[in-house]
Protein backbone atom coordinates (compact mmCIF):
# COMPACT_ATOMS: atom_id res chain seq x y z
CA UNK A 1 28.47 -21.98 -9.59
CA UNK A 2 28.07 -23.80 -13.14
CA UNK A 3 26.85 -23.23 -16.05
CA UNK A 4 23.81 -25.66 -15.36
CA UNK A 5 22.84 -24.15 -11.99
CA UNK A 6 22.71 -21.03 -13.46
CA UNK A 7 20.33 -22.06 -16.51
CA UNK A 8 18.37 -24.94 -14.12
CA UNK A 9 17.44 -22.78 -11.06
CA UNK A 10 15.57 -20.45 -12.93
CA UNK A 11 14.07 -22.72 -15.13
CA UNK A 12 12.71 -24.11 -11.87
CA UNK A 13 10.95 -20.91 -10.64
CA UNK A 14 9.53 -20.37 -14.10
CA UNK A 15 8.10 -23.76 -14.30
CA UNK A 16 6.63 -23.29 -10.62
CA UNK A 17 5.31 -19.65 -11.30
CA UNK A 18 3.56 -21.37 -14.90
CA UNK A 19 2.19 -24.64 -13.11
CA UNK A 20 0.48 -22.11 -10.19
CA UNK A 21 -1.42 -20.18 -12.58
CA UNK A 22 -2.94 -23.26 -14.07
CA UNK A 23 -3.64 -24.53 -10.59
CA UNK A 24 -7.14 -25.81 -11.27
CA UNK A 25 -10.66 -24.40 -9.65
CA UNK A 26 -12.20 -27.01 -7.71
CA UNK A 27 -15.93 -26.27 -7.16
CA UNK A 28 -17.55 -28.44 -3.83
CA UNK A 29 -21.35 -28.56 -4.57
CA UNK A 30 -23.96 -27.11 -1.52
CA UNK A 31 -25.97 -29.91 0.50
CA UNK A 32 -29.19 -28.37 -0.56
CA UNK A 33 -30.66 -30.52 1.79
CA UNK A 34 -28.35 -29.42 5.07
CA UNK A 35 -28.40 -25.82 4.11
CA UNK A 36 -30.68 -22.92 5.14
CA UNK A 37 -31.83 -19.86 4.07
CA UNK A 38 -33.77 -17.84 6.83
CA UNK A 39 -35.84 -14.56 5.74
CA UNK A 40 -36.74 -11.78 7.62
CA UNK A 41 -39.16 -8.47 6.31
CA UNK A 42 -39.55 -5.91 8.64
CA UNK A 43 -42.79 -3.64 8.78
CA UNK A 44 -43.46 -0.10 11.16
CA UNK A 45 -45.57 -2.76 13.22
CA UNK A 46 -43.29 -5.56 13.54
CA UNK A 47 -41.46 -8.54 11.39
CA UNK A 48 -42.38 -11.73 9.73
CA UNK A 49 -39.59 -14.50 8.97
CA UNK A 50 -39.44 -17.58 7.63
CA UNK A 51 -37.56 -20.03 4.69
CA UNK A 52 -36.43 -20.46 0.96
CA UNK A 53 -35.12 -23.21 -0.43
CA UNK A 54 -32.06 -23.42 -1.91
CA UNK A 55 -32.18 -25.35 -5.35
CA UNK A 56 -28.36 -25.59 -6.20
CA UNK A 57 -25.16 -23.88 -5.68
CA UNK A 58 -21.47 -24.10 -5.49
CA UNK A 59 -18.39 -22.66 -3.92
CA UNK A 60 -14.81 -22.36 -6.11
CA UNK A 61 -11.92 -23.07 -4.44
CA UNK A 62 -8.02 -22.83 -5.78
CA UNK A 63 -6.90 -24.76 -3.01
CA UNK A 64 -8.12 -23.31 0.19
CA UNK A 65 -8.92 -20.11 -1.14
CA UNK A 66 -12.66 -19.22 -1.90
CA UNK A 67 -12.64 -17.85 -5.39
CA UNK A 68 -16.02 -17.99 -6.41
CA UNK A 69 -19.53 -19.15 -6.36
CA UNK A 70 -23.22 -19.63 -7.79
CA UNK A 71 -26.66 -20.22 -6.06
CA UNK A 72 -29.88 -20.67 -7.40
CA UNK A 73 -33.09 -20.34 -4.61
CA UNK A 74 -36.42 -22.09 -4.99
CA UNK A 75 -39.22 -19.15 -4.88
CA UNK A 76 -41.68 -20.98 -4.78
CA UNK A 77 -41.12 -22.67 -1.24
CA UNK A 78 -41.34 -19.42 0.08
CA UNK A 79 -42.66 -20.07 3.86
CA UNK A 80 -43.62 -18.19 6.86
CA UNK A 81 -42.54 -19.64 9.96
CA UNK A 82 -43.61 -17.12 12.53
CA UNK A 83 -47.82 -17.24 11.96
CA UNK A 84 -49.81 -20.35 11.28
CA UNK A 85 -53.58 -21.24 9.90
CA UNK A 86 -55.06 -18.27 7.81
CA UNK A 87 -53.21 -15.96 8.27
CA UNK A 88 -49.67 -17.88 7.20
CA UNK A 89 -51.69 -18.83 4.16
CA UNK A 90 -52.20 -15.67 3.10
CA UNK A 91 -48.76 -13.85 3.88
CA UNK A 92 -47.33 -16.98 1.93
CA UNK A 93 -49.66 -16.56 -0.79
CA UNK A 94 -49.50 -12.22 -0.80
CA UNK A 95 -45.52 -13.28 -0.70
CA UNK A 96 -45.63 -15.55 -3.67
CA UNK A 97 -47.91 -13.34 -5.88
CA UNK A 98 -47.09 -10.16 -8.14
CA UNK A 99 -47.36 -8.21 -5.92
CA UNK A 100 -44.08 -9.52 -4.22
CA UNK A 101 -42.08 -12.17 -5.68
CA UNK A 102 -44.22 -13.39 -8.55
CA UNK A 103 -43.02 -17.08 -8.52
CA UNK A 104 -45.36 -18.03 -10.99
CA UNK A 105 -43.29 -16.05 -13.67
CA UNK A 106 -40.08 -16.11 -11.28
CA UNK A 107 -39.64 -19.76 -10.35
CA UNK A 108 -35.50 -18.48 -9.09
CA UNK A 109 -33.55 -16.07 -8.02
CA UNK A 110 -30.12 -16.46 -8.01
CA UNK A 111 -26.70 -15.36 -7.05
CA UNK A 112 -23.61 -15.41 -9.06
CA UNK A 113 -20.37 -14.30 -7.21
CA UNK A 114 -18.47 -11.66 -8.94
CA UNK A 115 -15.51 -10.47 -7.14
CA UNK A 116 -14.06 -12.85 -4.09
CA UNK A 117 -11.19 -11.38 -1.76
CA UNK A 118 -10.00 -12.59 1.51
CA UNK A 119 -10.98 -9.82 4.77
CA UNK A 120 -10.50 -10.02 8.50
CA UNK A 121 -13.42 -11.52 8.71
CA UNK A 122 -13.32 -14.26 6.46
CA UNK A 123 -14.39 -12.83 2.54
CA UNK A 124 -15.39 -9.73 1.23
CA UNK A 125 -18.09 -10.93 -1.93
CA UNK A 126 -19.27 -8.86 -4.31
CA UNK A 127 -22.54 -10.48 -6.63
CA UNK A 128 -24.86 -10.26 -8.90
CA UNK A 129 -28.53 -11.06 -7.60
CA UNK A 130 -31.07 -11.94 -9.77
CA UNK A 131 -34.88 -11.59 -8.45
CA UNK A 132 -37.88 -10.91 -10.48
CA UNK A 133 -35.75 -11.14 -13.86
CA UNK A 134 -33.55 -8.36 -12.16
CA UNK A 135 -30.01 -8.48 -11.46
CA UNK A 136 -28.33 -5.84 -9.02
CA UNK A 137 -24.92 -6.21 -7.62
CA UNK A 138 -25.00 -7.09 -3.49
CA UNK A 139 -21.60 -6.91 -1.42
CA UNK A 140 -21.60 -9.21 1.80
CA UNK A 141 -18.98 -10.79 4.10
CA UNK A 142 -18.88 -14.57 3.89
CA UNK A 143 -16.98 -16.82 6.68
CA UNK A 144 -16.00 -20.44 5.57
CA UNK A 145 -15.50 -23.16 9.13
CA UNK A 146 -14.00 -26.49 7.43
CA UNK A 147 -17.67 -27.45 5.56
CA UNK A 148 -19.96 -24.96 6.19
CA UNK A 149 -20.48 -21.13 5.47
CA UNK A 150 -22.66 -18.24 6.66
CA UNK A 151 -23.56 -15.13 6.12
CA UNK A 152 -26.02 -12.25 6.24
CA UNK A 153 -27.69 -10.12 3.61
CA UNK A 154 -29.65 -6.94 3.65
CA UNK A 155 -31.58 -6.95 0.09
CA UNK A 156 -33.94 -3.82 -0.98
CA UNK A 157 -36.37 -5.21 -2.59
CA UNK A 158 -37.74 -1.69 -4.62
CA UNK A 159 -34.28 -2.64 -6.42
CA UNK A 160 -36.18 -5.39 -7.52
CA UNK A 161 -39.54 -4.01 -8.83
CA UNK A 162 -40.99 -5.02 -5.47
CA UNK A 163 -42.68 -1.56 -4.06
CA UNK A 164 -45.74 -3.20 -2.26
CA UNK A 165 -45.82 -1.13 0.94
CA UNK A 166 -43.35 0.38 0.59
CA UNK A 167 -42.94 4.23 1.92
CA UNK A 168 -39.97 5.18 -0.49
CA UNK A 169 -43.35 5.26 -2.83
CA UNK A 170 -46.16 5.35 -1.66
CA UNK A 171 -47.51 8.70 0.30
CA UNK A 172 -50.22 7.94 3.72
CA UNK A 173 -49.77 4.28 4.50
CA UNK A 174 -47.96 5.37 8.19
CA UNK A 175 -47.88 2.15 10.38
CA UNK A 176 -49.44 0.14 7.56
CA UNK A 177 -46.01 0.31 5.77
CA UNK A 178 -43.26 -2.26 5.04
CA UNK A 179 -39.69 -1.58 4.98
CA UNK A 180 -37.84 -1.39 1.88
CA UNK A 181 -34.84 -3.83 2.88
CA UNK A 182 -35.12 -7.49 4.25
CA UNK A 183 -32.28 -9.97 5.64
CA UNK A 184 -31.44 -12.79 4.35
CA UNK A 185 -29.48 -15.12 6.74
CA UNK A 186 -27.41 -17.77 5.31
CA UNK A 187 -25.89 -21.09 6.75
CA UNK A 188 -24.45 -23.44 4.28
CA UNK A 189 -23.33 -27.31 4.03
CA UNK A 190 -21.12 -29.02 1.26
């Protein structure tokens, strides 16, 4: 072998090794529009679910892989789906006050992906959600098909400063009370 294969083949390898690390993030906006974020709080006497609306977000990409990824939700369309007249006017209102989310203070929560990495099931995410001006760290599994993703999140809201009805706190309310942890089911377009 020569001289010059000796010095050029690893030359080659280094360069490839370098030009991989800068491969650059590519970031594919969320069709706020096409995407949907279903809600459901669960009390000793039943459930309630309905929508929020997403107001932005991205994935990160380095090629194929997921490597990131921030969301921002609209509080203030939070709606009940599952009761109508009255009485879906005043969950959505009880829902939108201090009591609960506050949105008049608390316009967004958000979600800001802090550790991405690849699982059977499609990718193990750890973030940090932001409601009520509070962030806590979530973990959740998230599974990518060609445009879209999904996934499913249980939240505890008393993490939040949201202890309305809650039993964790409050001593006597029996079948009057609301459990601590809600799901939040995810399906997203870009």
């Amino acid at each position: 072998m020569s001289i010059k294969k000796l010095i050029l083949k690893p030359l080659l390898v280094l360069f490839a090794v370098v030009l991989s690390a800068y491969t650059t993030t590519d970031s594919k906006n969320i069709n706020v529009a096409e995407s949907v974020i279903n809600w459901v709080g669960y009390k000793v006497t039943g459930q309630h679910e309905g929508t929020i609306s997403l107001l932005n977000g991205s994935l990160n990409f380095k090629g194929n892989t997921l490597v990131g990824g921030k969301f921002a939700m609209d509080m203030t369309t939070i709606n009940t789906t599952d009761l109508e007249g009255n009485s879906k006017k005043k969950l959505d209102g009880h829902l939108k006050a201090d009591d609960f989310f506050g949105v008049n203070n608390f316009k967004t929560a958000t979600l800001v992906f802090t550790s991405v990495n690849k699982s059977k099931l499609g990718y193990a995410v750890v973030g940090d959600m932001t409601i009520k001006g509070i962030t806590n760290e979530v973990s959740f599994v998230l599974t990518l098909n060609e445009n879209s993703a999904s996934t499913n999140l249980k939240i505890d809201r008393t993490k939040y400063g949201i202890k309305y009805g809650s039993a964790s706190f409050f001593d006597g309310i029996k079948d009057k009370a609301i459990y601590d942890e809600f799901d939040l089911n995810v399906k997203l377009k870009f």
